[in-house]
Protein backbone atom coordinates (compact mmCIF):
# COMPACT_ATOMS: atom_id res chain seq x y z
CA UNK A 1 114.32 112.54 86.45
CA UNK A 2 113.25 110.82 89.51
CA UNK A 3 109.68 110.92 91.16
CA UNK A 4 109.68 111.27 95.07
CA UNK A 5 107.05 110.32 97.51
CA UNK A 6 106.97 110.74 101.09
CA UNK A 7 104.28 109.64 103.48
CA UNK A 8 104.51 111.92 106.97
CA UNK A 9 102.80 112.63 109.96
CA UNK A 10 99.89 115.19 109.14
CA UNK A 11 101.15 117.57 111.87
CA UNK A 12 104.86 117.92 110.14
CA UNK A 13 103.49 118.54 106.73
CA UNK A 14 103.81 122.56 107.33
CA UNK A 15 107.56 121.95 108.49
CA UNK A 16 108.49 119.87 105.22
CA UNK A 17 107.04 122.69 103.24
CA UNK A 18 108.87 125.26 104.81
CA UNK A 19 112.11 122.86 104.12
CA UNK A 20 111.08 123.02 100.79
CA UNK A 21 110.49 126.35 99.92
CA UNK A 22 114.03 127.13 101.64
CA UNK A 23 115.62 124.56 99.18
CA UNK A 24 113.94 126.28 96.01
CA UNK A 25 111.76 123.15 95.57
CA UNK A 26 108.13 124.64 94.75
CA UNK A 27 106.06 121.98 92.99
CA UNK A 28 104.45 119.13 94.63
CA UNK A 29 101.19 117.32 95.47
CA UNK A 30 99.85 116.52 98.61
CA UNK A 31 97.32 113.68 99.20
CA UNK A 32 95.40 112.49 102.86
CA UNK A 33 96.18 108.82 103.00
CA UNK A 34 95.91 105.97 105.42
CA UNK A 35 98.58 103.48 106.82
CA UNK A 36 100.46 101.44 108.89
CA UNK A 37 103.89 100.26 109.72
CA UNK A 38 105.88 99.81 112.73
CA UNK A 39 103.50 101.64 114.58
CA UNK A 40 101.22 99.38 114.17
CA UNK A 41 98.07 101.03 115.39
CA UNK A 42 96.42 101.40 118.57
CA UNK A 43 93.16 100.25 120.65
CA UNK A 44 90.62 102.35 121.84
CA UNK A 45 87.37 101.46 122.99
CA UNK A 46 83.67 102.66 121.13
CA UNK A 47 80.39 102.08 123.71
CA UNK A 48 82.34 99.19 125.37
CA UNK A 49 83.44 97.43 122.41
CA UNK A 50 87.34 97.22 121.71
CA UNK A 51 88.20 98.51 118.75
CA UNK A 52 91.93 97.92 116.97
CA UNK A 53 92.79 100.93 114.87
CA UNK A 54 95.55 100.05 112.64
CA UNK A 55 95.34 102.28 109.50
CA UNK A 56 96.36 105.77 110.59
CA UNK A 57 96.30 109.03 108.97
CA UNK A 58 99.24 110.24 107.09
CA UNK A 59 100.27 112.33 104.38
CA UNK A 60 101.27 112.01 100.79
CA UNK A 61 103.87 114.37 98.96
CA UNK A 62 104.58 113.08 95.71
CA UNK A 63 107.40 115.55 93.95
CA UNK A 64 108.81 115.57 90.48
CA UNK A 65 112.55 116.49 89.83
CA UNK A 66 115.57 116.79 87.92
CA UNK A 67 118.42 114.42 89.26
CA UNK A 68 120.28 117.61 90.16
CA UNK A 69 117.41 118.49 92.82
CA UNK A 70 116.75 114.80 94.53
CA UNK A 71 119.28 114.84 97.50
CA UNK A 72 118.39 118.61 98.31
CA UNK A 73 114.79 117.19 98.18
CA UNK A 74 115.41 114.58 100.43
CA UNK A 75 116.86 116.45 102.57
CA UNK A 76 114.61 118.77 103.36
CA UNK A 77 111.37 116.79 103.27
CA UNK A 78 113.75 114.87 106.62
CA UNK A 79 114.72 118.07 107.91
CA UNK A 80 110.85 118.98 108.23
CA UNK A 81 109.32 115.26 109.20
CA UNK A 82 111.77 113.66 111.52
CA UNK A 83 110.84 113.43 115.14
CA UNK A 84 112.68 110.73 116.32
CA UNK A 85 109.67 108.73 117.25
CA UNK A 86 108.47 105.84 115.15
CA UNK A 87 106.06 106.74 112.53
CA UNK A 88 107.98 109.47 110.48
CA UNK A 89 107.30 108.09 107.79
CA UNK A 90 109.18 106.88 104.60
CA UNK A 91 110.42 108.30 101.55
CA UNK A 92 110.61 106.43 98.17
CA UNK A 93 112.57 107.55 94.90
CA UNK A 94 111.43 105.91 91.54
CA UNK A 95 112.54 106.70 88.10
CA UNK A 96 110.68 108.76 85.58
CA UNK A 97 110.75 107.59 82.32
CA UNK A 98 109.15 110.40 80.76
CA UNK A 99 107.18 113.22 81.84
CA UNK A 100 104.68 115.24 79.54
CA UNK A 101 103.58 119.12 80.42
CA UNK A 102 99.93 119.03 79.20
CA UNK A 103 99.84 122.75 78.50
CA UNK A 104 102.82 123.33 75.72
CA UNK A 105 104.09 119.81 75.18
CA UNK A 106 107.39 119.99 76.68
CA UNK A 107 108.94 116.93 77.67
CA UNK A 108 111.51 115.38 79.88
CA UNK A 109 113.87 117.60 81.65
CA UNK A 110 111.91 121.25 80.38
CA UNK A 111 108.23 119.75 81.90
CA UNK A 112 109.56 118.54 85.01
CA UNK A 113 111.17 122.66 85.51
């Protein structure tokens, strides 16, 4: 069991769903965050006072899944994010040691689904 999270652009996040729901992958979370990275911000400038904007809006898909499901996972959350342009965004995969469905008590493998 793995645990993916992406962070993409706000505007893609209807794409990567789309990807998603083509692959069969139906369960996630989605969280507003903010961040930087190589794009590094921007200036803008607030009643004549220069202002450096460096933590930009993005957004946060965390997904649970089987092994069996991570690379057609990854694929399509890149399939529905990439632009080409610098700030696409980044996806992480991290083990799961153990996962716990609240409702009936399943566990592992059968919570995940």
């Amino acid at each position: 069991m793995k645990l993916i999270v992406a962070y993409i652009q706000p505007h893609k996040l209807n794409d990567v769903k789309e990807e998603l729901y083509k692959s069969e992958i139906y369960r996630l979370s989605v969280t507003n965050s903010l961040g930087c990275g190589q794009q590094k911000g921007y200036h803008e400038s607030y009643r004549g006072v220069d202002i450096e904007v460096n933590l930009l809006k993005k957004i946060r898909i965390e997904i649970a899944v089987n092994d069996e499901f991570v690379e057609p996972t990854v694929d399509a959350i890149v399939r529905g994010a990439r632009t080409g342009e610098i700030g696409d965004g980044k996806i992480f995969i991290t083990p799961l040691e153990d996962v716990i469905r609240i409702r009936s008590g399943e566990r592992g493998k059968e919570a995940v689904g």
